[in-house]
Protein backbone atom coordinates (compact mmCIF):
# COMPACT_ATOMS: atom_id res chain seq x y z
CA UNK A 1 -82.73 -12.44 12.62
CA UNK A 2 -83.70 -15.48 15.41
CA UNK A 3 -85.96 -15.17 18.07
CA UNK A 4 -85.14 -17.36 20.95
CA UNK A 5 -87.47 -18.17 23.82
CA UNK A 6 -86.54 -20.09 26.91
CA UNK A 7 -89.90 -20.66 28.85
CA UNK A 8 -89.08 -21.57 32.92
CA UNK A 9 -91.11 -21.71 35.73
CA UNK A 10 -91.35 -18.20 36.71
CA UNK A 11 -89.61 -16.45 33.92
CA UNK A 12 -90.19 -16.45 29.85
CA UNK A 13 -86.45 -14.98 28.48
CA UNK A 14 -86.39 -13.88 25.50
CA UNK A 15 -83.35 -13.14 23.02
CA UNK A 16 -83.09 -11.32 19.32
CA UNK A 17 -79.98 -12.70 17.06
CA UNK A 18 -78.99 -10.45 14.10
CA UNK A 19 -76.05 -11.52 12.64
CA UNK A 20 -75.48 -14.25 15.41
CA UNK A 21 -74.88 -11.73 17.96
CA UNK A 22 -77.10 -11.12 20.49
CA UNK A 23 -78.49 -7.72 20.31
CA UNK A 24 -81.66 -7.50 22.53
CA UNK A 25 -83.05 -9.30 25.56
CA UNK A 26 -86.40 -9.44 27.45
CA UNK A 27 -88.08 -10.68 30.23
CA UNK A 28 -91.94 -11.50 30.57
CA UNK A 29 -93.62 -13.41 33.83
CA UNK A 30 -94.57 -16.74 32.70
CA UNK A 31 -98.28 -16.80 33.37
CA UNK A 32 -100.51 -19.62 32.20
CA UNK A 33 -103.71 -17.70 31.67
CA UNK A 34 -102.44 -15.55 28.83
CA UNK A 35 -103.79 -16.62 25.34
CA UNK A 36 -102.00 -16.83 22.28
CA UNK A 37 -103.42 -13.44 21.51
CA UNK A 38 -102.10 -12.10 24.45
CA UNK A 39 -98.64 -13.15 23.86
CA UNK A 40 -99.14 -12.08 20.42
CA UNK A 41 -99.62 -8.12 21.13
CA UNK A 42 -96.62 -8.72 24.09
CA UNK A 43 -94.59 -10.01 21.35
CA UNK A 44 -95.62 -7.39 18.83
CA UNK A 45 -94.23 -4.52 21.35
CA UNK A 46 -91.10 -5.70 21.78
CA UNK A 47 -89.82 -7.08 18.34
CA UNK A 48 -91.31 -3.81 17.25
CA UNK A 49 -89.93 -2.80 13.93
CA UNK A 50 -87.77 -6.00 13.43
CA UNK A 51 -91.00 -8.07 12.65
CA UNK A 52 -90.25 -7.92 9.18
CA UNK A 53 -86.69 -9.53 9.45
CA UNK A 54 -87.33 -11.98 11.75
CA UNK A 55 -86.42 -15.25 9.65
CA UNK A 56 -87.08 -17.90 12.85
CA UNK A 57 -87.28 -18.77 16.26
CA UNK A 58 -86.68 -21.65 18.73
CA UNK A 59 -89.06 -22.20 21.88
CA UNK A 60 -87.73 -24.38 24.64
CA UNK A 61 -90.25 -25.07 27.67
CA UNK A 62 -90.17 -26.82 31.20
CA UNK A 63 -94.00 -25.47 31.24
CA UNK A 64 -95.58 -27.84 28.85
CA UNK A 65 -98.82 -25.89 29.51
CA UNK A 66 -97.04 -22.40 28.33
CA UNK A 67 -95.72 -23.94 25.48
CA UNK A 68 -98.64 -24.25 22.63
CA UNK A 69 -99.90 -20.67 23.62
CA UNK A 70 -96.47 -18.96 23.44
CA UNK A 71 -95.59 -21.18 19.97
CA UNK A 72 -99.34 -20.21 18.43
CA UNK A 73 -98.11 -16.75 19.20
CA UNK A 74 -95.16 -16.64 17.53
CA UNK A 75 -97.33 -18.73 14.44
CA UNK A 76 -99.81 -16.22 14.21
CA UNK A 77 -97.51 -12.65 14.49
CA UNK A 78 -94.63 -13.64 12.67
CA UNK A 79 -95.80 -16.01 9.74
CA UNK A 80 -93.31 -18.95 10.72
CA UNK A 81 -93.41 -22.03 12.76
CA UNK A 82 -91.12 -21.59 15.47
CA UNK A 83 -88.62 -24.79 16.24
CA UNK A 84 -89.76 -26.56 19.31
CA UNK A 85 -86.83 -27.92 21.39
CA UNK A 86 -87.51 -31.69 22.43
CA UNK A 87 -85.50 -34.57 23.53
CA UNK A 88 -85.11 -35.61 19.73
CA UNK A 89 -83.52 -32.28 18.70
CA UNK A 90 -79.86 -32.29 17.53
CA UNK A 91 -77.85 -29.94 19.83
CA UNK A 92 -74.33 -30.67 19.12
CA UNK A 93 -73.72 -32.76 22.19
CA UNK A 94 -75.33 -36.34 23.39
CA UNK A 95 -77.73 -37.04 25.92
CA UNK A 96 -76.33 -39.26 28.47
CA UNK A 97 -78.84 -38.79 30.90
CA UNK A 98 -79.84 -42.80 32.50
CA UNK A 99 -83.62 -41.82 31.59
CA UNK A 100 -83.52 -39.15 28.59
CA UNK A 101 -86.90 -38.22 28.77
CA UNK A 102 -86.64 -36.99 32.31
CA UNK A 103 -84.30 -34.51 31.62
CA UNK A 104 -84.99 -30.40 31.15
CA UNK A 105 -85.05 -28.32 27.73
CA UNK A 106 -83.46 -25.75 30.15
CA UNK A 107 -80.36 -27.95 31.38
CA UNK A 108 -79.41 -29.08 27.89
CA UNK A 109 -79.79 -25.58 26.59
CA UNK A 110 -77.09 -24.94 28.67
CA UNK A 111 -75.15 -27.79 28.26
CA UNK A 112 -75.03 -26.73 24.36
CA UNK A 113 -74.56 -23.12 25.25
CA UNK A 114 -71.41 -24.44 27.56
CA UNK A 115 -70.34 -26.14 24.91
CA UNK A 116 -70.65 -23.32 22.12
CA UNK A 117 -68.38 -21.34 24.61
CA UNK A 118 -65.76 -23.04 25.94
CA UNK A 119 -66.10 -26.63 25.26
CA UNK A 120 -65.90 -29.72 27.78
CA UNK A 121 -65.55 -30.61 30.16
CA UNK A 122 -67.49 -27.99 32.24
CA UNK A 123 -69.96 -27.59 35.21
CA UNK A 124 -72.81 -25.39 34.69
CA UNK A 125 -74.71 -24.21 37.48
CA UNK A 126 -78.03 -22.20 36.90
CA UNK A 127 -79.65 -20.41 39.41
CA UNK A 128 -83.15 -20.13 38.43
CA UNK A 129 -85.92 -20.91 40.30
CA UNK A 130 -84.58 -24.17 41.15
CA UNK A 131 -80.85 -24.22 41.26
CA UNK A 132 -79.23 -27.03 38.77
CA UNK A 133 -75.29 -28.42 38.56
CA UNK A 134 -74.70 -30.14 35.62
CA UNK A 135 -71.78 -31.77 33.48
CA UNK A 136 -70.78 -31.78 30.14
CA UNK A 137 -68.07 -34.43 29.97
CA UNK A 138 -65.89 -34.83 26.70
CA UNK A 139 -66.54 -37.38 23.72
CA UNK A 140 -65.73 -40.64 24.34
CA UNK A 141 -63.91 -40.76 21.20
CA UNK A 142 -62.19 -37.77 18.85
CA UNK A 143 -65.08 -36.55 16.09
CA UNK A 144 -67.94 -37.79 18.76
CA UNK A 145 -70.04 -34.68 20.35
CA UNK A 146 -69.86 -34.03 24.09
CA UNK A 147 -71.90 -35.89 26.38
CA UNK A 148 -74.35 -34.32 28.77
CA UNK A 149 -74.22 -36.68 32.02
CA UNK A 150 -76.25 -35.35 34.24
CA UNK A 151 -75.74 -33.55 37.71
CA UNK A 152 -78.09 -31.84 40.73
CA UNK A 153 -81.43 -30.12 41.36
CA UNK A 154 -81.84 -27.99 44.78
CA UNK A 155 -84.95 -25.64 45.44
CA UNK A 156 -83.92 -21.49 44.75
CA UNK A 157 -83.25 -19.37 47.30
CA UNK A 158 -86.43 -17.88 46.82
CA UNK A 159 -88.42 -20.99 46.51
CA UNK A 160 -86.91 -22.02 49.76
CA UNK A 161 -87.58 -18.32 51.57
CA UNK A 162 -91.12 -19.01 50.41
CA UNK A 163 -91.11 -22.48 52.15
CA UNK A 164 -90.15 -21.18 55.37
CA UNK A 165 -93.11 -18.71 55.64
CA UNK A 166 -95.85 -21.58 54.31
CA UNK A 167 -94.49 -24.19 56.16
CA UNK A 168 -94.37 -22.22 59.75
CA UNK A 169 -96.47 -20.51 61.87
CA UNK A 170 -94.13 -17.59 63.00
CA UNK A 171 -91.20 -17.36 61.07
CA UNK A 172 -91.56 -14.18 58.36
CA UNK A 173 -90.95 -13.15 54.93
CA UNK A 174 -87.69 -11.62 54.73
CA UNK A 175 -85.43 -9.63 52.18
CA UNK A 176 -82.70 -11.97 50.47
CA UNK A 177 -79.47 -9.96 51.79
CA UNK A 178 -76.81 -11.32 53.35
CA UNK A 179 -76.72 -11.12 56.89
CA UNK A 180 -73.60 -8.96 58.79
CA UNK A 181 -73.39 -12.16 61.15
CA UNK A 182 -73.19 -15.94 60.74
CA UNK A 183 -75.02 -16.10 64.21
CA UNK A 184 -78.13 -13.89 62.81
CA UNK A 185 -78.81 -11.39 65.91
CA UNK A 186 -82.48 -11.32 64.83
CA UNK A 187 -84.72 -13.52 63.56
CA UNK A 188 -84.54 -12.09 59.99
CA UNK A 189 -80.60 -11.94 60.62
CA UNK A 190 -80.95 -15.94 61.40
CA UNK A 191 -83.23 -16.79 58.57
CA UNK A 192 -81.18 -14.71 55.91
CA UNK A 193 -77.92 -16.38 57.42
CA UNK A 194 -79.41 -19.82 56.90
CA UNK A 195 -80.63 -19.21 53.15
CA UNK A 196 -77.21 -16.84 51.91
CA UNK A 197 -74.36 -18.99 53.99
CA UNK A 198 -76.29 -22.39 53.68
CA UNK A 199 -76.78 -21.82 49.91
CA UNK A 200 -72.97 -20.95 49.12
CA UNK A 201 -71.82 -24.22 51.12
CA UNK A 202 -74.38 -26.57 49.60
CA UNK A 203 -73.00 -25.76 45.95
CA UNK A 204 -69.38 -25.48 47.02
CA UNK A 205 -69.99 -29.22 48.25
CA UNK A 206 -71.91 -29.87 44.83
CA UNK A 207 -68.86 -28.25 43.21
CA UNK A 208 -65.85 -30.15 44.40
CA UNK A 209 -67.88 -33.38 45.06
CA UNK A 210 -68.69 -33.63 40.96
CA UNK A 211 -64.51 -32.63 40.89
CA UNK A 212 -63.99 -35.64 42.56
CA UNK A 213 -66.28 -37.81 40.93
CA UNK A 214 -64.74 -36.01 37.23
CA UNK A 215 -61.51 -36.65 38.26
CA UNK A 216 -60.36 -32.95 37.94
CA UNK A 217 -61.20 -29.60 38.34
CA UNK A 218 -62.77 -28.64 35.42
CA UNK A 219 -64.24 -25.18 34.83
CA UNK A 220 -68.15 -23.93 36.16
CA UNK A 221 -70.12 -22.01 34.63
CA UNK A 222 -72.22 -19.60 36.33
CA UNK A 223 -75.64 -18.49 34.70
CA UNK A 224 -79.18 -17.55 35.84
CA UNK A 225 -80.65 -14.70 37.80
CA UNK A 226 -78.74 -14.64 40.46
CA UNK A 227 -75.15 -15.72 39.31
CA UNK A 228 -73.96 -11.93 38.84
CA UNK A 229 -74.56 -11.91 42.74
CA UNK A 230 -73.11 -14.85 44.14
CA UNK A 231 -69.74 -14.40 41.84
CA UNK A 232 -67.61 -12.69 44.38
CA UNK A 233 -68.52 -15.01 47.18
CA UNK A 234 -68.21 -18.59 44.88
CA UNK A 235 -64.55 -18.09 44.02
CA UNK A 236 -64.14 -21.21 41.74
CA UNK A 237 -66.12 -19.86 39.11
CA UNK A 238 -64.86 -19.53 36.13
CA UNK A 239 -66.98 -17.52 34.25
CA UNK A 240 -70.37 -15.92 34.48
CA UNK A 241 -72.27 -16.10 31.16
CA UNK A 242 -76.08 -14.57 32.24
CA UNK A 243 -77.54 -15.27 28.76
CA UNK A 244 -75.74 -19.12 28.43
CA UNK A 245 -79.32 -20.65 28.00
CA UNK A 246 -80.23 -18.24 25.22
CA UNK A 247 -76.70 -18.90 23.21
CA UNK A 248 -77.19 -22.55 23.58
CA UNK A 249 -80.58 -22.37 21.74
CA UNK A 250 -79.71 -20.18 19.51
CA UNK A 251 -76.49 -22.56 18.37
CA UNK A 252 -79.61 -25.54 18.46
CA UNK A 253 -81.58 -23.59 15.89
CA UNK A 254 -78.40 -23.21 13.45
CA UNK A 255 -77.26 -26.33 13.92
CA UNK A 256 -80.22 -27.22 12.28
CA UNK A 257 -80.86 -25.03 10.18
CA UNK A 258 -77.66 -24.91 8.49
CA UNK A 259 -76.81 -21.56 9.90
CA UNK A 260 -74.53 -21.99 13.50
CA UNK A 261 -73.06 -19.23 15.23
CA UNK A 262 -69.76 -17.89 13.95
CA UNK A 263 -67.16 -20.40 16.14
CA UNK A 264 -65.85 -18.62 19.67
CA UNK A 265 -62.54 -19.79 20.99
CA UNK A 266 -62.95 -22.15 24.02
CA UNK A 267 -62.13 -20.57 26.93
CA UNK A 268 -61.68 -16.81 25.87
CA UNK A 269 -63.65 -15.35 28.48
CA UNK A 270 -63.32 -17.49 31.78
CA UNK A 271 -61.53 -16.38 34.88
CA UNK A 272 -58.86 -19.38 35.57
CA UNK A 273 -58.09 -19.62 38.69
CA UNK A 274 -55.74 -22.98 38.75
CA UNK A 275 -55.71 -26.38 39.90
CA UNK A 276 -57.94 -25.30 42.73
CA UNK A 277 -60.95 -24.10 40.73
């Protein structure tokens, strides 16, 4: 049994592997205050009765602050040091980024997650609280891992709702729903037009502008909290994996550990939807 923990700005997600399938998910709010105590009795609660079989974990962080209480945590409840995911890690796939260091735990957890799945090349785009594109192209040469390249960072819808009611003096919090009109008959109407229908073109452009600079139309990846969502209006998806992040470090940890995943077939679940997507 492997405990997987993939720390982001707002959310800590958690996964449970017994048998390399995924049996149990959680979610906590990822607050900087708590101590490794804290964490401790949170973790306690939910592992619950599986404490005992827990044979390792794997933390990966873009809160290096989070990251030493969180990891003490698991230390001190479980009797094992968890696996800390860092630039140096093997994950199945090379890091092509220009500057490797600059590049999130998150975005190459799902490149390696993409890449347990289906295989490259592939798009993944993450809507967390920032919203990430990002490619995994195809070894240069045959017995070579896939290369992460790189892609594109945009602010959440969220974060950008937020930034609209700090950065103004009138305009107001609103629900994220999309809008009956385009034209927004309200103010709310206009502001929820701007964030739903701006949104959906800015990563259709992402989308087809990485096609063209691929050279194809490869398949994309949906994952994050608000992927299930957007599906029916971003029709080039292929496939909507919510827990990609949580597979990819969970195929890290066995990759080095001498104890992968059992293989998938590449591209058994995705929706494909032809030369246009």
């Amino acid at each position: 049994m492997i405990l997987v923990a993939d720390i982001g700005n707002t959310h800590i997600h958690l996964g449970l592997f017994i048998r390399g399938s995924l049996r149990e998910t959680w979610t906590l709010s990822s607050v900087p205050a708590r101590t490794p105590d804290e964490y401790r009795i949170l973790l306690r609660g939910l592992v619950g009765e599986n404490i005992s079989y827990l044979k390792g974990a794997i933390v990966s962080s873009v809160v290096p602050r989070l990251e030493w209480p969180f990891s003490r945590a698991i230390e001190k409840e479980f009797e094992l040091i968890p696996m800390i995911l860092t630039k140096s890690t093997n994950m199945g796939i090379l890091n092509g980024y220009e500057h490797p260091d600059e590049v999130g735990m998150d975005r190459l957890a799902n490149a390696a997650g993409a890449n347990y799945m289906y295989g490259p090349p592939a798009l993944v785009l993450d809507f967390g609280t920032a919203i990430t594109l990002d490619y995994l192209a195809e070894p240069l040469h045959a017995g070579h891992p896939p290369i992460y390249i790189g892609g594109a960072i945009l602010p959440g819808i969220e974060m950008a709702a937020e930034a609209l009611v700090r950065g103004t003096a009138q305009l107001p919090r609103v629900p994220l729903a999309e809008p009956p009109h385009v034209l927004g008959r309200t103010t709310v109407q206009s502001i929820q037009s701007g964030l739903t229908h701006g949104y959906l073109g800015a990563i259709q452009t992402l989308v087809e502008r990485a096609w063209e600079e691929i050279g194809q139309s490869c398949r994309v990846i949906a994952t994050g909290g608000d992927a299930l969502n957007l599906k029916e209006h971003l029709p080039f998806l292929h496939a909507v994996e919510p827990e990609l992040t949580l597979y990819g470090l969970r195929q890290i940890y066995g990759i080095n550990n001498d104890c992968p995943l059992p293989s998938r077939e590449n591209g058994s679940t995705y929706r494909d939807f032809g030369a246009g997507g």
